[in-house]
C-alpha atoms as a PDB file:
ATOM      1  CA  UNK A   1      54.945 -24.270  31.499  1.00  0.00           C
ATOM      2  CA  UNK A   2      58.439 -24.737  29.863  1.00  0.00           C
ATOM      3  CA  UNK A   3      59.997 -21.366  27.857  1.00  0.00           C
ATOM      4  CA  UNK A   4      58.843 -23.194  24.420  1.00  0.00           C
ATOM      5  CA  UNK A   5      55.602 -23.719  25.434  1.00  0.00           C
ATOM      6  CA  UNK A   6      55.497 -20.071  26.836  1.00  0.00           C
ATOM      7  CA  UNK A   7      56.928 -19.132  23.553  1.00  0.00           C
ATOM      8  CA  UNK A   8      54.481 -20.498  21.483  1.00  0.00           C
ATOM      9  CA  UNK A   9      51.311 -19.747  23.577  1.00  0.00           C
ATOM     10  CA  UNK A  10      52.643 -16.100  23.223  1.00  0.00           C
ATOM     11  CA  UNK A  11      52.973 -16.743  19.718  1.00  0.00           C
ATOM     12  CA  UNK A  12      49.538 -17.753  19.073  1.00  0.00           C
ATOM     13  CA  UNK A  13      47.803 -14.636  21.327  1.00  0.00           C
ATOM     14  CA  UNK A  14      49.764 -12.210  19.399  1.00  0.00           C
ATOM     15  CA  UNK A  15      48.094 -13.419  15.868  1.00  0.00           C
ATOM     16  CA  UNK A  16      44.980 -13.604  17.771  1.00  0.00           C
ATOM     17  CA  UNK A  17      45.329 -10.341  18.674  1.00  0.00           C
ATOM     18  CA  UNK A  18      44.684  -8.149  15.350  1.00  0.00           C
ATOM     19  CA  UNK A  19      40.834  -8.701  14.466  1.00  0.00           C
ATOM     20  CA  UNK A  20      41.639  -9.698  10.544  1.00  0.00           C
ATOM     21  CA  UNK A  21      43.399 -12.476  11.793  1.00  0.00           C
ATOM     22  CA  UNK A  22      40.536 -13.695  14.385  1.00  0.00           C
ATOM     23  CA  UNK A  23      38.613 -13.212  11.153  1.00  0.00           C
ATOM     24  CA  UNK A  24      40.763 -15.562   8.752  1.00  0.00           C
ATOM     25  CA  UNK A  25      40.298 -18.015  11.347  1.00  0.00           C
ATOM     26  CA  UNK A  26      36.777 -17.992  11.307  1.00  0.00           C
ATOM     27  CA  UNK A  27      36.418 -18.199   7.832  1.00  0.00           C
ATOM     28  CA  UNK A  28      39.298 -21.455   8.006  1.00  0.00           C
ATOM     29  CA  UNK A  29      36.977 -22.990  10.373  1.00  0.00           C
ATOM     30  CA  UNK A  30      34.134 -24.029   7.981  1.00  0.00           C
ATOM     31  CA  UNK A  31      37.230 -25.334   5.564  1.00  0.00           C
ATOM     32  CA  UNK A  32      40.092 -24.264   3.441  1.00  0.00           C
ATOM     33  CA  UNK A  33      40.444 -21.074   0.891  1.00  0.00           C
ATOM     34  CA  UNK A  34      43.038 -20.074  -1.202  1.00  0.00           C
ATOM     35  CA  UNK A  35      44.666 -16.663  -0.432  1.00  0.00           C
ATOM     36  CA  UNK A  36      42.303 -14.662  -3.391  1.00  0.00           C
ATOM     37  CA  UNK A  37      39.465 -15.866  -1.506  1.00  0.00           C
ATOM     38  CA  UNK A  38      40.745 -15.001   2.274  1.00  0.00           C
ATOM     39  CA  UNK A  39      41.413 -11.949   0.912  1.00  0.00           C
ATOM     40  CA  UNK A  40      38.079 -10.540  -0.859  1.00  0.00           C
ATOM     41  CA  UNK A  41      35.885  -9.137   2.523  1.00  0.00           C
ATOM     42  CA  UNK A  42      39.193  -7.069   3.503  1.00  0.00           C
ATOM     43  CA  UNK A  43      39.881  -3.592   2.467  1.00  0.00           C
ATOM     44  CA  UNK A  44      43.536  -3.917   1.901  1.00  0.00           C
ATOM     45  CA  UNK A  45      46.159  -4.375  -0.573  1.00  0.00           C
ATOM     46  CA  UNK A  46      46.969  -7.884  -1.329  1.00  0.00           C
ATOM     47  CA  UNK A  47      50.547  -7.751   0.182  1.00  0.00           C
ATOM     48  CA  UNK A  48      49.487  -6.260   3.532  1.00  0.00           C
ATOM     49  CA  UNK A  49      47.061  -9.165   3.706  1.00  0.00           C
ATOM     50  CA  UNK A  50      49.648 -11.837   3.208  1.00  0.00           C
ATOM     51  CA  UNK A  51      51.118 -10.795   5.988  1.00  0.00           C
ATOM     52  CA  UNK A  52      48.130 -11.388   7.983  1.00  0.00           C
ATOM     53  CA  UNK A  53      48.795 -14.725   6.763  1.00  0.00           C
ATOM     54  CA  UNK A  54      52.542 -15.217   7.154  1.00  0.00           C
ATOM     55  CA  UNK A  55      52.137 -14.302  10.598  1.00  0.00           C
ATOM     56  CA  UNK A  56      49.158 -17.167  11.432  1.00  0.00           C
ATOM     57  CA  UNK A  57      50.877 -19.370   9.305  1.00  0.00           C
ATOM     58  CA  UNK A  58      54.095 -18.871  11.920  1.00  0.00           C
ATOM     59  CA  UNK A  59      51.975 -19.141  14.750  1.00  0.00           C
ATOM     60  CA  UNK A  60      51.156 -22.534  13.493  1.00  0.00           C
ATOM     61  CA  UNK A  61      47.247 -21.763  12.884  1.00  0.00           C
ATOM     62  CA  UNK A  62      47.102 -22.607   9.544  1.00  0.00           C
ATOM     63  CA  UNK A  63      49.143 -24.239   7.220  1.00  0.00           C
ATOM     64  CA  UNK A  64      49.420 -23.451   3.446  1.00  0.00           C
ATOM     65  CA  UNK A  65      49.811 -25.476   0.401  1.00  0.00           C
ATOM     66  CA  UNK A  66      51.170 -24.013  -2.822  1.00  0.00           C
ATOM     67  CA  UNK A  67      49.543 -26.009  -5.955  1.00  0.00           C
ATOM     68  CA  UNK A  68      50.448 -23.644  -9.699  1.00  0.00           C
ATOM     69  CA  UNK A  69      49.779 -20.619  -8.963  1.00  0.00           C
ATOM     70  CA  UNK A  70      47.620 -20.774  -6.340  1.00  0.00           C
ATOM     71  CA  UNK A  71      48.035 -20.792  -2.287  1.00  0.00           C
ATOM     72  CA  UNK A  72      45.650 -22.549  -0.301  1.00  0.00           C
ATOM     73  CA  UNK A  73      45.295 -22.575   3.244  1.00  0.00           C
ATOM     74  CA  UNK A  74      43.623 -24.808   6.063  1.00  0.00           C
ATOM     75  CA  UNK A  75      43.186 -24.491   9.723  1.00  0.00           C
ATOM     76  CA  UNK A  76      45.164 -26.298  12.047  1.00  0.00           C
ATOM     77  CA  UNK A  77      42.870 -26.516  15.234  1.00  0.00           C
ATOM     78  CA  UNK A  78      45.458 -28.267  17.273  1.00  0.00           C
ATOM     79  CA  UNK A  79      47.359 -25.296  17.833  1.00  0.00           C
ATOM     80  CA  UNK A  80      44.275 -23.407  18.986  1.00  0.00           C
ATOM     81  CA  UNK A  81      43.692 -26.131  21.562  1.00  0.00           C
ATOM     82  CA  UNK A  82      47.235 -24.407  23.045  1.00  0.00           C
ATOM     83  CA  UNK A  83      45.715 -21.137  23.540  1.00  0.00           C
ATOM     84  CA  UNK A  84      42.358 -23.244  24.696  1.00  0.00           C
ATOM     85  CA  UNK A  85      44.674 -25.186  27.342  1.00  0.00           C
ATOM     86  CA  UNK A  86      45.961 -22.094  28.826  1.00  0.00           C
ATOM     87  CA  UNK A  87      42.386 -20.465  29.163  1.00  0.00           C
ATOM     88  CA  UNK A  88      40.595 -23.354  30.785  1.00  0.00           C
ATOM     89  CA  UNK A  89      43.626 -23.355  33.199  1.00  0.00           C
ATOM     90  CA  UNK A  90      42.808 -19.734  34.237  1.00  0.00           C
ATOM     91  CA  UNK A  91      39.385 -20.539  34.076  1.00  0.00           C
ATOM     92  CA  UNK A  92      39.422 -23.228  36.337  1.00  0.00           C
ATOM     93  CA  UNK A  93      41.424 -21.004  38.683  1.00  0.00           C
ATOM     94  CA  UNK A  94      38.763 -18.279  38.917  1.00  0.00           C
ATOM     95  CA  UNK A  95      35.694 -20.630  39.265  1.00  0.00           C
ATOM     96  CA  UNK A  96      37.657 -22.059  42.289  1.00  0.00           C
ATOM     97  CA  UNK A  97      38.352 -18.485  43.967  1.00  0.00           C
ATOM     98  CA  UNK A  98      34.705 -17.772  43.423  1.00  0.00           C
ATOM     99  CA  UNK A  99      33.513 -20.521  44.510  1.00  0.00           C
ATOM    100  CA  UNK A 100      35.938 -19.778  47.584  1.00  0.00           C
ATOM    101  CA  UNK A 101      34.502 -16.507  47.968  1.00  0.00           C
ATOM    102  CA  UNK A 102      30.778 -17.442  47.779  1.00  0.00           C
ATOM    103  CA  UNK A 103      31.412 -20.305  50.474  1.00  0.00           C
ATOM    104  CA  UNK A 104      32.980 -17.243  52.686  1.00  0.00           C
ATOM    105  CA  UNK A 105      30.406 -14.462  52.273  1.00  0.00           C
ATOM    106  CA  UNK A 106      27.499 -17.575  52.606  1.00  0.00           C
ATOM    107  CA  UNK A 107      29.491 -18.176  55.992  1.00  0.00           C
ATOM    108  CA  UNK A 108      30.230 -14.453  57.438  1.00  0.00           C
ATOM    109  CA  UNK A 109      26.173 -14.405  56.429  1.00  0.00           C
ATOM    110  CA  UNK A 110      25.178 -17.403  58.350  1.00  0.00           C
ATOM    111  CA  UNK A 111      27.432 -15.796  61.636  1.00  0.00           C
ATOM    112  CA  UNK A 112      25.339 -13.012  61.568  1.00  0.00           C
END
């Protein structure tokens, strides 16, 4: 993996990371909302939750479009197919040392 891509997968774990965030995305998924909308389940002041935004927005999980007064934002699920990438990678990885490890203890078994 090249020091962009690094960059950017690191990017999109850290706005992962906070459990509002994990939350807009959720709510993204089953379409767009403006930011008044995003906003309503949260406890928080209005500024502190644009940030929220500003920060997935930078990640490049959602995008937002401006139309009067009113923000509206959308998911981008390509980006989350990064942080998917990455994942099955690992996963992949595991399954194979377990797999390795089941075919050795089935063996030292067998010897017995």
């Amino acid at each position: 993996m090249c020091p962009n891509e690094q960059a950017r997968l690191d990017q999109v774990f850290q706005a992962l990371a906070d459990p509002t965030r994990r939350k807009v995305i959720e709510r993204l998924a089953t379409g767009p909302a403006t930011t008044s909308e995003l906003a309503r389940p949260f406890a928080m002041a209005l500024p502190s939750f644009t940030q929220h935004l500003a920060v997935l927005e930078r990640a490049g999980l959602v995008t937002s479009a401006k139309q009067g007064r009113t923000r509206t934002y959308r998911l981008t699920p390509d980006t989350l197919e990064i942080a998917d990438g990455w994942l099955a990678r690992r996963r992949h990885l595991w399954q194979r040392r377990l797999d390795q490890l089941d075919h050795f203890l089935t063996t030292l078994k067998e010897q017995k």
